[in-house]
Protein backbone atom coordinates (compact mmCIF):
# COMPACT_ATOMS: atom_id res chain seq x y z
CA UNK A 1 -9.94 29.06 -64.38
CA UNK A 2 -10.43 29.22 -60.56
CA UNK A 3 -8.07 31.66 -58.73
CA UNK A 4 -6.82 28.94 -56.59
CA UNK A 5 -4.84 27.18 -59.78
CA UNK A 6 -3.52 29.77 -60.72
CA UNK A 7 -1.80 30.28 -57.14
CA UNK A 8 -0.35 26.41 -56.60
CA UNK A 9 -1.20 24.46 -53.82
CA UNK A 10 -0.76 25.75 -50.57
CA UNK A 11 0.36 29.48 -51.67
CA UNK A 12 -1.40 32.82 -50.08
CA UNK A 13 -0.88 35.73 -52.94
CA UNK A 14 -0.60 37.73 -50.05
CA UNK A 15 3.10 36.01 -49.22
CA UNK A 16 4.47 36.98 -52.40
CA UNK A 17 6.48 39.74 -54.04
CA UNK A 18 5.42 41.72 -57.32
CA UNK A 19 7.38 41.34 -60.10
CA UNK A 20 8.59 44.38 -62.39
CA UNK A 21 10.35 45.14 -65.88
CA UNK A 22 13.59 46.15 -65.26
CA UNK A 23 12.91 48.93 -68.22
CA UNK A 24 9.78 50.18 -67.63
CA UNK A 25 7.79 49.30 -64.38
CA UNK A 26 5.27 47.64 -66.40
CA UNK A 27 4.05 44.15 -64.31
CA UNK A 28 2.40 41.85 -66.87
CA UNK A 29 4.19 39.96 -68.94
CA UNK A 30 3.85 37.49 -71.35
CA UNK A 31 5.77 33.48 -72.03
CA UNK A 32 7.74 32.94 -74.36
CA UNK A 33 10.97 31.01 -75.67
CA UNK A 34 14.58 30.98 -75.99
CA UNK A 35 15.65 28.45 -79.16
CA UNK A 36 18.61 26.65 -79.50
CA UNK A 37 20.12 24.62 -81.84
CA UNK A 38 21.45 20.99 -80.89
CA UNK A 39 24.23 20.08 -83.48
CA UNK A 40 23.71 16.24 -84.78
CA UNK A 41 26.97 16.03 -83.32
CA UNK A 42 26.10 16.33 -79.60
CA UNK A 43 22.65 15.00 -80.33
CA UNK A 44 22.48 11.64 -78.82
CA UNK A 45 19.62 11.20 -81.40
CA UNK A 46 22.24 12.09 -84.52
CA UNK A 47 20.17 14.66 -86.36
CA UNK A 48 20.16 18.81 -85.89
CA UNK A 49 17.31 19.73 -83.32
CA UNK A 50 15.67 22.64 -81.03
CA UNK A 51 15.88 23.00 -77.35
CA UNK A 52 13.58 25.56 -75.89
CA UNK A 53 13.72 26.92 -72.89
CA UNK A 54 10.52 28.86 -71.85
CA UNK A 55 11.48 32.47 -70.06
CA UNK A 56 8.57 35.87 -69.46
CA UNK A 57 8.97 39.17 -71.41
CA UNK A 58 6.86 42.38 -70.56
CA UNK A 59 4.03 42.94 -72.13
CA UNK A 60 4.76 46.66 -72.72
CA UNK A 61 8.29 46.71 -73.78
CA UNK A 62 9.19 43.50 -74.84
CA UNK A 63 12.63 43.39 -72.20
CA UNK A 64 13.45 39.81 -70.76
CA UNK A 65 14.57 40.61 -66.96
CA UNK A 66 17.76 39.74 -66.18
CA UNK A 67 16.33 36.61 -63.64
CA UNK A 68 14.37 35.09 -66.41
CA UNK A 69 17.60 34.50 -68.36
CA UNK A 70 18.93 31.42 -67.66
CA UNK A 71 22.55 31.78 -66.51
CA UNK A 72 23.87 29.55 -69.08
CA UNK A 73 22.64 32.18 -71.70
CA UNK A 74 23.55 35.15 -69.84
CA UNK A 75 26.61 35.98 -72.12
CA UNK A 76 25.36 34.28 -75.00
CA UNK A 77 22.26 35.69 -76.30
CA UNK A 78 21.25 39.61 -76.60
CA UNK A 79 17.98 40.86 -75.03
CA UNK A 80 15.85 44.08 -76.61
């Protein structure tokens, strides 16, 4: 994949900020998901379902960072 992708239109890597794991310093991390249930009853389809919701965790320690947790699930869900 060329370098430029990866960056977005119109971005210079040298503009931007690294980010860290709040737990251990570590800065690569990897995607994954929060899951959710959808009751039938709030489903506008009328069955039981899954809502993800994509967020990053580190690579080394497994923590979510507090800004990748959506603020709806910030009392709802516990992180590693």
């Amino acid at each position: 994949m060329n370098q430029n992708q990866l960056r977005g239109p119109g971005v210079d890597v040298k503009q931007t900020s690294e980010v860290k794991c709040e737990k251990c310093d570590n800065v690569t991390f990897n995607q994954g998901v929060f899951l959710r249930k959808v009751s039938a009853l709030v489903n506008p389809e009328g069955r039981d379902a899954y809502l993800p919701i994509p967020t990053f965790y580190c690579t080394s320690c497994g923590n979510v960072n507090e800004e990748f947790v959506p603020a709806e699930l910030k009392n709802k869900i516990q992180l590693v």
